[in-house]
Protein backbone atom coordinates (compact mmCIF):
# COMPACT_ATOMS: atom_id res chain seq x y z
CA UNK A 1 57.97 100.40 127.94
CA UNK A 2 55.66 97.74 129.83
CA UNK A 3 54.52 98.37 133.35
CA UNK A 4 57.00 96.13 135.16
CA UNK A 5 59.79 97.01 133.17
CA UNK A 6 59.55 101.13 133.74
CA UNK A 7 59.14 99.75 137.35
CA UNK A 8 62.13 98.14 137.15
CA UNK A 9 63.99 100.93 136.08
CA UNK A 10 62.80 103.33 138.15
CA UNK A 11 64.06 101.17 141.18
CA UNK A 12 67.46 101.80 139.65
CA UNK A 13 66.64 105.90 139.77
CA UNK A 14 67.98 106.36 143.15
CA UNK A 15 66.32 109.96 145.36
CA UNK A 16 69.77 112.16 146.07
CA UNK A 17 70.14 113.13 149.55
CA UNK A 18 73.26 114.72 149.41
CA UNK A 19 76.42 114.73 146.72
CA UNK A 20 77.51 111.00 147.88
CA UNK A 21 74.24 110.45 149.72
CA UNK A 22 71.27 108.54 147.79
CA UNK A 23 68.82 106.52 148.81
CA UNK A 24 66.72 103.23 146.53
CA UNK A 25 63.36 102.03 147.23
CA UNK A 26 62.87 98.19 147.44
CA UNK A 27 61.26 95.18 145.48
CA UNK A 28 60.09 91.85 147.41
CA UNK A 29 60.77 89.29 145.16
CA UNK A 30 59.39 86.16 147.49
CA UNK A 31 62.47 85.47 148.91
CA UNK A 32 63.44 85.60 152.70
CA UNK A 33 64.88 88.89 152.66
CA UNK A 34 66.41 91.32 150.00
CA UNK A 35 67.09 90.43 146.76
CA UNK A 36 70.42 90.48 146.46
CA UNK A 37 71.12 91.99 142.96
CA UNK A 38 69.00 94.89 143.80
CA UNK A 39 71.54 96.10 146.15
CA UNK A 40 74.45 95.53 143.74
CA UNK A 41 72.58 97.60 140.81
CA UNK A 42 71.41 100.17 143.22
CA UNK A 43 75.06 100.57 144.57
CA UNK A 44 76.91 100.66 141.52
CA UNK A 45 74.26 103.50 140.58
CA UNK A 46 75.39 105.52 143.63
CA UNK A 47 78.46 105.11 142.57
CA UNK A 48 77.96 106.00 139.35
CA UNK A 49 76.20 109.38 139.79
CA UNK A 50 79.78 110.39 141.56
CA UNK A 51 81.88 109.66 138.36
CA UNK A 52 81.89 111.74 135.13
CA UNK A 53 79.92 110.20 132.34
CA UNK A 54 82.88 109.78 130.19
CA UNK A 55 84.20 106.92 132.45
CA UNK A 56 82.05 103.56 132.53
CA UNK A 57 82.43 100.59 135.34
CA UNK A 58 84.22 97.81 134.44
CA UNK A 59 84.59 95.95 137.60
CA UNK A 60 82.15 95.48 141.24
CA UNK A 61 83.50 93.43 144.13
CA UNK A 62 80.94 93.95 147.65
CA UNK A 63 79.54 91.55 150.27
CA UNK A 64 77.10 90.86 152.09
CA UNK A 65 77.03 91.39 155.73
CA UNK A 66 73.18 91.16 156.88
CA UNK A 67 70.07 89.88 155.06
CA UNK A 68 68.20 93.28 153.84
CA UNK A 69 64.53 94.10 154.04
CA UNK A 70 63.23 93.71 151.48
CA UNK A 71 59.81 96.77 152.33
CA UNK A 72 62.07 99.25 153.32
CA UNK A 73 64.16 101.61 151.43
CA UNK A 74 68.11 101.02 151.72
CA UNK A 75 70.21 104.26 151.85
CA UNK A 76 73.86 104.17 149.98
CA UNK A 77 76.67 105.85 151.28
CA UNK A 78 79.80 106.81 148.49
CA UNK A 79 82.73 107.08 149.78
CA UNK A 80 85.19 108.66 146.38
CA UNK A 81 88.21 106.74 147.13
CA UNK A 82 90.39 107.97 144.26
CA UNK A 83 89.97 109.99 140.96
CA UNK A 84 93.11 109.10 138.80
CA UNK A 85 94.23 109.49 134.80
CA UNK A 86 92.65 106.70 133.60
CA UNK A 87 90.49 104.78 136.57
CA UNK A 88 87.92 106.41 139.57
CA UNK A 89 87.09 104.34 142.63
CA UNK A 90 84.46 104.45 144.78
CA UNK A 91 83.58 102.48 147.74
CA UNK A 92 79.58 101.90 148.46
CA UNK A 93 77.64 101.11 151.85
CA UNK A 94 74.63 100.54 151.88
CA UNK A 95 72.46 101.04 155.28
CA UNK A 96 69.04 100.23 156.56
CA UNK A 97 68.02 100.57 159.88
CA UNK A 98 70.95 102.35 160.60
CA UNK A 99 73.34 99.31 159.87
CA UNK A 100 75.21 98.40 157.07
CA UNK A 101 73.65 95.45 155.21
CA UNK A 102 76.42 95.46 151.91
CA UNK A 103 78.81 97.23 150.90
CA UNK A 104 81.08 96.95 147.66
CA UNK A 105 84.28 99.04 145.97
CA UNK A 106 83.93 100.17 142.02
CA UNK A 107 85.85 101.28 139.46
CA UNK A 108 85.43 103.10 136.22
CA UNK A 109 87.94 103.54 133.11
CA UNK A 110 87.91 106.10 130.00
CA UNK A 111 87.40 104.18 127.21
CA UNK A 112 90.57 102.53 126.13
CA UNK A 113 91.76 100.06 122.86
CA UNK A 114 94.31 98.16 123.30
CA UNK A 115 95.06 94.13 123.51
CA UNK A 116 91.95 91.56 123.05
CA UNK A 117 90.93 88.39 123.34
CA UNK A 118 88.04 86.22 124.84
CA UNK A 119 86.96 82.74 125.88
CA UNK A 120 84.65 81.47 122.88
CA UNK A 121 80.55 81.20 123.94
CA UNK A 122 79.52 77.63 123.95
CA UNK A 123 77.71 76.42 121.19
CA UNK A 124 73.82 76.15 121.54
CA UNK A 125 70.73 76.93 120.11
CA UNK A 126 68.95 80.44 119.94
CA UNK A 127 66.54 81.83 122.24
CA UNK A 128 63.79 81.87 119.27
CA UNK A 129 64.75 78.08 118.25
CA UNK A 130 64.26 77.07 121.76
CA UNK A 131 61.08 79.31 121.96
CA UNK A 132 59.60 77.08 118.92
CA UNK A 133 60.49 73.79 119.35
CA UNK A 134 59.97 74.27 123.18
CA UNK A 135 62.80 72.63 124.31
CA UNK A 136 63.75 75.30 127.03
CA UNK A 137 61.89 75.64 130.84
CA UNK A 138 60.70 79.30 130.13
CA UNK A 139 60.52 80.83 133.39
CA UNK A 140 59.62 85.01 135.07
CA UNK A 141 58.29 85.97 138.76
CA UNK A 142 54.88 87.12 138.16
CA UNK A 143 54.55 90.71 137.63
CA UNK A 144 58.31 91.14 137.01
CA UNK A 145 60.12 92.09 133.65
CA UNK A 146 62.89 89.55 133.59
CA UNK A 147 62.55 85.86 131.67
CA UNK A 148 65.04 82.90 131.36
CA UNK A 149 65.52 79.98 129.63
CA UNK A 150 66.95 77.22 130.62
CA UNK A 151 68.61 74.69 128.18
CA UNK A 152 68.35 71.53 128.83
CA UNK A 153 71.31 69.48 130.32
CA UNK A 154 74.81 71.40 130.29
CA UNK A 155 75.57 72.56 126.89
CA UNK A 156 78.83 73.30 128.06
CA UNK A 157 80.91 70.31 127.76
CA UNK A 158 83.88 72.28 129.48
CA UNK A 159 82.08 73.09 132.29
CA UNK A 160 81.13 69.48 134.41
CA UNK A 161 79.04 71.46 136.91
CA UNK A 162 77.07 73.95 135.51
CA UNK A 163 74.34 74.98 133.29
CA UNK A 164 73.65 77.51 130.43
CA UNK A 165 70.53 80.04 130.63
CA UNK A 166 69.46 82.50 128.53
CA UNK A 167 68.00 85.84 129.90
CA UNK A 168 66.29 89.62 129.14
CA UNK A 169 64.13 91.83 130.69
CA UNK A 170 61.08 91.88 128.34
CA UNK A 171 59.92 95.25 126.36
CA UNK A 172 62.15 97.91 125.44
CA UNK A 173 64.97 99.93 127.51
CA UNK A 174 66.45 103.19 126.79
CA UNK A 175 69.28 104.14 124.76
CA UNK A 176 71.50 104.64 128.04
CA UNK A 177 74.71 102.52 128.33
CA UNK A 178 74.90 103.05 131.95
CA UNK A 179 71.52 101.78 132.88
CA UNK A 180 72.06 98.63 131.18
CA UNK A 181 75.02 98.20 133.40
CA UNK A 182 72.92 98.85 136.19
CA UNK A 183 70.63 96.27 135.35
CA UNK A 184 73.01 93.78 134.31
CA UNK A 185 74.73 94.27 137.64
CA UNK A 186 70.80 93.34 139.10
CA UNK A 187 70.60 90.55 137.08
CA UNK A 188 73.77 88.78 137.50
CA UNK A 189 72.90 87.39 140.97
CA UNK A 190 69.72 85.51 139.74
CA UNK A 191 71.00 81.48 139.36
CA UNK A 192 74.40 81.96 139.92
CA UNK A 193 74.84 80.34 143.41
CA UNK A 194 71.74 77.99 143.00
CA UNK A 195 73.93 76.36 140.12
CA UNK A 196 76.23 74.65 143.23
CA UNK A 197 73.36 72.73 144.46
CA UNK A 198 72.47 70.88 141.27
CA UNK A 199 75.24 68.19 141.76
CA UNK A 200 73.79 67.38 145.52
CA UNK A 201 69.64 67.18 143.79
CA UNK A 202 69.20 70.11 146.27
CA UNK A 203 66.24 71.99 145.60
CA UNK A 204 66.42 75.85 146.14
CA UNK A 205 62.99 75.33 147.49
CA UNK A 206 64.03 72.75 149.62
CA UNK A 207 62.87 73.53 153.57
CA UNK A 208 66.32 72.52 154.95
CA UNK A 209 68.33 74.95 152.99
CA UNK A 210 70.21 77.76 154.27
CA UNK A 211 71.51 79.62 151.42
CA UNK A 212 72.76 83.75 151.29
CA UNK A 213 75.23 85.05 149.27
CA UNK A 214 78.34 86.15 150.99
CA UNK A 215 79.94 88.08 148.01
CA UNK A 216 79.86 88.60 144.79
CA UNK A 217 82.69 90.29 141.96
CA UNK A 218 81.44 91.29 138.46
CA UNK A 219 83.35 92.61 135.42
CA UNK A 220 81.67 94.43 132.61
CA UNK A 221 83.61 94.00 129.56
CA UNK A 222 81.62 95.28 126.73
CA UNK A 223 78.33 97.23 126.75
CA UNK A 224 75.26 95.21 126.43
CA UNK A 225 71.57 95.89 125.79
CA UNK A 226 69.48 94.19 128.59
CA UNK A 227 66.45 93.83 126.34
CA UNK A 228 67.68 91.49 124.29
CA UNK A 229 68.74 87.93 125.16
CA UNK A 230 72.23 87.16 126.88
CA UNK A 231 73.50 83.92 127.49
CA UNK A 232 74.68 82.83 131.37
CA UNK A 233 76.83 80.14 131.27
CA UNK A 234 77.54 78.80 135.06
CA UNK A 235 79.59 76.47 136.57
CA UNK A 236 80.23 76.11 140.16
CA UNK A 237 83.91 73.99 140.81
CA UNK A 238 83.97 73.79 144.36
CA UNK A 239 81.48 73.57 147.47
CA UNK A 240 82.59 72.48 151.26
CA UNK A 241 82.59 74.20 154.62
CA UNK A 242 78.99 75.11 154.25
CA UNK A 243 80.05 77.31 151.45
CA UNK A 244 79.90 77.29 147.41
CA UNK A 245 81.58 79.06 144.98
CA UNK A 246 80.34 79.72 141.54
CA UNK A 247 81.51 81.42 138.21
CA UNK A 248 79.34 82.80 135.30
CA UNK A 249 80.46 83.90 131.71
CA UNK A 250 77.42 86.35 130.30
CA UNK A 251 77.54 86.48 126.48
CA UNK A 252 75.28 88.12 123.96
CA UNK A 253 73.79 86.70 121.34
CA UNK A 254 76.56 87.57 118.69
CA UNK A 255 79.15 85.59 120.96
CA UNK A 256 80.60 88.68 122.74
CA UNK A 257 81.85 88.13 126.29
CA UNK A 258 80.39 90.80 127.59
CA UNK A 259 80.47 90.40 131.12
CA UNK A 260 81.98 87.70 134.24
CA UNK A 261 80.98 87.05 137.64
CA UNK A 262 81.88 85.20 140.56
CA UNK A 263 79.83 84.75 144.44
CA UNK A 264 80.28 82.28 146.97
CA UNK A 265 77.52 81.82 149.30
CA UNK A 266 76.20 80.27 152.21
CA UNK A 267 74.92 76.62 151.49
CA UNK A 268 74.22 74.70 154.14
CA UNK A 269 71.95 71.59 154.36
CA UNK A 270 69.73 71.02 157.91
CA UNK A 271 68.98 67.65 159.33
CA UNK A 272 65.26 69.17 159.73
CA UNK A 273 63.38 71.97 158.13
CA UNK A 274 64.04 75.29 159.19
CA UNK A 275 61.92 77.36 156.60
């Protein structure tokens, strides 16, 4: 496992401080405060370590109530809501400086089979076809295990206002369903709001943005290996108010909907710079 990537997951290997007590150290990404996903990912690990093995998450819904920081540890609070048949809730805070910055509810299911069905994953080219003929903006933050790709124009012909990326954290993971899910959770706020500001040619780097996420909902439908590619397909149908919504689809590269999200966010445009 490379350096950044055992880094990675070890920000994901929360200290206990008591049975529904943990706390997560912290990554600074660039950004003005916390990275979002690292909360999610760290809280539905809290959660997690509360539920037998047996049952897996399936769905996260939190928000965000203060911008975290992102060189201090964040302590997560689990709160076991309800241990039924089938499902197990839990309900997550997490706290720094003594003040909830996010909190979310999760829920686990025994594995189940039953009816099926799924939207179909656009059609576009592979991450190693895009690799050759260079086609694709290949993007990482330096020193940090994830990469994307970003395919040109909106493969999706469904989806007016959107755009398709593909994504994995480079090297290998272990064999551990769980932490994928984890990480998945992590990754799943990287370009999802950003995709509202494409139809307004607003830069995310742009110095009279003010953009946060506000919440954000995922569902994990199938298990998925993180180290290999999976495809985000985006769209975002609605913005106004100083607020965006936006929608992703996350399939892997055999066409398996393996997971959906949803966030809306803060995105408001300043007459001047503020940043």
């Amino acid at each position: 496992m490379s350096d950044p990537l055992n880094a990675l997951v070890e920000l994901m290997n929360l200290e206990t401080l008591e049975e529904t007590l943990f706390r997560g150290q912290s990554q600074d990404l660039g950004f003005p405060q916390l990275y979002g996903g690292q909360v999610l990912g760290q809280a539905l690990v809290a959660a997690s370590r509360t539920v037998p093995a047996e049952r897996s998450a399936h769905s996260q819904h939190g928000y965000f109530l203060r911008p975290g920081d992102p060189h201090r540890p964040v302590v997560y609070q689990v709160d076991t809501i309800r241990d039924g048949g089938n499902f197990t809730t839990r309900r997550v805070t997490a706290i720094q400086k003594g003040r909830p910055i996010f909190f979310c509810s999760a829920s686990f299911q025994t594995s189940e089979t039953n009816l099926s069905h799924q939207r179909p994953m656009p059609d576009v080219p592979t991450p190693e076809a895009l690799l050759e003929n260079g086609s694709a903006q290949h993007s990482r933050f330096p020193g940090h295990p994830i990469e994307f790709l970003y395919l040109p124009g909106n493969p999706d012909q469904g989806v007016p206002t959107g755009q398709c990326l593909w994504f994995r954290f480079s090297g290998t993971l272990p064999d551990d369903p769980a932490l994928h899910r984890h990480l998945l959770s992590y990754a799943s706020d990287f370009n999802l709001l950003t995709t509202s500001l494409a139809p307004h040619e607003v830069e995310y780097t742009d110095p009279r943005l003010q953009i946060a996420s506000l919440d954000h909902a995922l569902w994990l439908h199938e298990d998925a290996r993180l180290d290999d590619w999976l495809l985000y397909v985006i769209d975002s149908p609605w913005a106004g108010g100083s607020r965006a919504l936006a929608r992703g689809s996350l399939y892997d590269r055999h066409g398996r909907l393996v997971a959906s999200s949803a966030q809306e966010g803060l995105t408001r445009v300043h007459d001047k710079p503020i940043r």
